[in-house]
C-alpha atoms as a PDB file:
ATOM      1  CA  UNK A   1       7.720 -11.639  18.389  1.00  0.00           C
ATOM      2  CA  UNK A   2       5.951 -10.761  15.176  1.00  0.00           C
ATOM      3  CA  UNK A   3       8.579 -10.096  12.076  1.00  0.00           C
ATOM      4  CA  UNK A   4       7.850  -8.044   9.186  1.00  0.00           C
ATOM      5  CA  UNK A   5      10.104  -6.656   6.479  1.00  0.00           C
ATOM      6  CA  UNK A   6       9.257  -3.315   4.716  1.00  0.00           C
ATOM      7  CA  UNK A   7      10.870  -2.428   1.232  1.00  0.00           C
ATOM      8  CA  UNK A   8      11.083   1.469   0.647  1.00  0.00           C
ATOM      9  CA  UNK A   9       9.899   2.502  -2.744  1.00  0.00           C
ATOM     10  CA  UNK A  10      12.284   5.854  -2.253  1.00  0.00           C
ATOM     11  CA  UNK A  11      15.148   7.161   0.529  1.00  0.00           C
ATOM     12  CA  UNK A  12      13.302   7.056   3.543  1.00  0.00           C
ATOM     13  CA  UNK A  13       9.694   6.857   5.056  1.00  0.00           C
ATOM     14  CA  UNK A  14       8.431   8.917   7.919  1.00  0.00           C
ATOM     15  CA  UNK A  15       8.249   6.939  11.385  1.00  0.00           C
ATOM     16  CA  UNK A  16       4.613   7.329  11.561  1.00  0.00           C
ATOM     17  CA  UNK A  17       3.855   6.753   7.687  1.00  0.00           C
ATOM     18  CA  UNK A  18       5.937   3.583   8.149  1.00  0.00           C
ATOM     19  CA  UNK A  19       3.530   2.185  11.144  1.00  0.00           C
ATOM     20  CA  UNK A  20       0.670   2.641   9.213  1.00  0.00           C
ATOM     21  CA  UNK A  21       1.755   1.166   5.808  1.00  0.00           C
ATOM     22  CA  UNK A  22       3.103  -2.159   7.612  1.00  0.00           C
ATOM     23  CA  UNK A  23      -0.368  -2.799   8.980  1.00  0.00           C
ATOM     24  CA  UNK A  24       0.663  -1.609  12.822  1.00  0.00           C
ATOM     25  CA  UNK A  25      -1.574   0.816  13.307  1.00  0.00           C
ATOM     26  CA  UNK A  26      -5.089   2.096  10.735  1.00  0.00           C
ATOM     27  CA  UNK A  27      -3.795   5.388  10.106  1.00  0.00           C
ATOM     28  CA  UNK A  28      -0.916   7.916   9.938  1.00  0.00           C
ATOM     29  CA  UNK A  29      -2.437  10.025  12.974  1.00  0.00           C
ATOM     30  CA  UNK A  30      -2.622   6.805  15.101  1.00  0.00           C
ATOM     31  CA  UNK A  31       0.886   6.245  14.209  1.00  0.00           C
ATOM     32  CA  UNK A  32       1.377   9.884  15.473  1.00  0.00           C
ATOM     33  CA  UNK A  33       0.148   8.778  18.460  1.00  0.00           C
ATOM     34  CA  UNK A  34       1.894   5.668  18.718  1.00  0.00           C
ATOM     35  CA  UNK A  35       5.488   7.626  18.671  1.00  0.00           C
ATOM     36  CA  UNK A  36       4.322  10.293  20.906  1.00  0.00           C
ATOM     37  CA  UNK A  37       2.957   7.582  23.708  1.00  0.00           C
ATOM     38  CA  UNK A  38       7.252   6.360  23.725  1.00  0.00           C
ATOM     39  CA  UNK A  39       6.384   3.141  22.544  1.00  0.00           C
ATOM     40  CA  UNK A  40       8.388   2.859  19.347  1.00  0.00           C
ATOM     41  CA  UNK A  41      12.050   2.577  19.265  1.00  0.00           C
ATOM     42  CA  UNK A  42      14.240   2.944  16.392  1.00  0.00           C
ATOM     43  CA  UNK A  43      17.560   0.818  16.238  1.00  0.00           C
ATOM     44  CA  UNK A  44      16.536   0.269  20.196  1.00  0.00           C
ATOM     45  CA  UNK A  45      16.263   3.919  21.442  1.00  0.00           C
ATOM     46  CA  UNK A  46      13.213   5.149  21.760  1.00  0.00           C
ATOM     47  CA  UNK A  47      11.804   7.377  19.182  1.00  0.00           C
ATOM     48  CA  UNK A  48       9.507  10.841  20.057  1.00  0.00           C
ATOM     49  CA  UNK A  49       9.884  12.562  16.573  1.00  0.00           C
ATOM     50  CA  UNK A  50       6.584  11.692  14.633  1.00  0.00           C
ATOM     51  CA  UNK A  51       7.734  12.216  10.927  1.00  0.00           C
ATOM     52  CA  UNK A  52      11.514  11.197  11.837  1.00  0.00           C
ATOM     53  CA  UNK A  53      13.222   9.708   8.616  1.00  0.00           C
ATOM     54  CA  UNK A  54      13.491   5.707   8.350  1.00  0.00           C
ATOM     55  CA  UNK A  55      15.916   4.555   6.223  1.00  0.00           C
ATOM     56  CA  UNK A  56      16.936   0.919   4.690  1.00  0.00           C
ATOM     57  CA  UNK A  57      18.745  -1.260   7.450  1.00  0.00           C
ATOM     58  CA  UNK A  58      16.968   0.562  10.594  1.00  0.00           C
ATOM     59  CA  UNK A  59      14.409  -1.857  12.429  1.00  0.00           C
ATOM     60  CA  UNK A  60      11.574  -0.353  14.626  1.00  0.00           C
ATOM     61  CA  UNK A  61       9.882  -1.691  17.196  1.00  0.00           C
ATOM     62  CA  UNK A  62       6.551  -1.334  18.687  1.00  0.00           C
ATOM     63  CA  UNK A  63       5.886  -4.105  21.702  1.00  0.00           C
ATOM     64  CA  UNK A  64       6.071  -7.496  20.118  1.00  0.00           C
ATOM     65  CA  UNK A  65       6.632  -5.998  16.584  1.00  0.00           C
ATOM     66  CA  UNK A  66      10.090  -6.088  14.978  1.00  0.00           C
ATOM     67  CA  UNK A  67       9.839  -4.127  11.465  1.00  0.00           C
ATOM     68  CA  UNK A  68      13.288  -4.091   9.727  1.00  0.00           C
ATOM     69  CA  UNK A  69      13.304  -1.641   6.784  1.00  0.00           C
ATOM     70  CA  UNK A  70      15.255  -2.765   3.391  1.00  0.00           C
ATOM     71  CA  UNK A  71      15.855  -0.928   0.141  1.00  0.00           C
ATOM     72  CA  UNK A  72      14.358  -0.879  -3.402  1.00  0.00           C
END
């Protein structure tokens, strides 16, 4: 399983901003359709809203990806 961390700059990022800026997917669309496919889950449920808020402490996951979201 691949582990990355991802520091927030402000409150929260949106789910599919968040895929994209840790390298998961090129863009914010593909993250779009990353969420919509049921693939990601967010604290282990999955996860349909696209531009759902992310905030410090919640870890997503995407297959083999773990991303755990800290704060500033």
């Amino acid at each position: 399983m691949q582990r990355l961390e991802f520091s927030l700059n402000g409150d929260y990022v949106e789910l599919n901003q968040l895929l994209k800026l840790a390298g998961v997917c090129d863009s914010g669309g593909a993250g779009k359709q990353l969420v919509a496919s049921g693939d990601v889950s967010v604290d282990g449920k999955v996860e349909l809203r696209k531009t759902c808020k992310i905030r410090a402490g919640q870890v997503v996951s995407l297959g083999d990806v773990r991303i755990t979201v800290k704060g500033n």
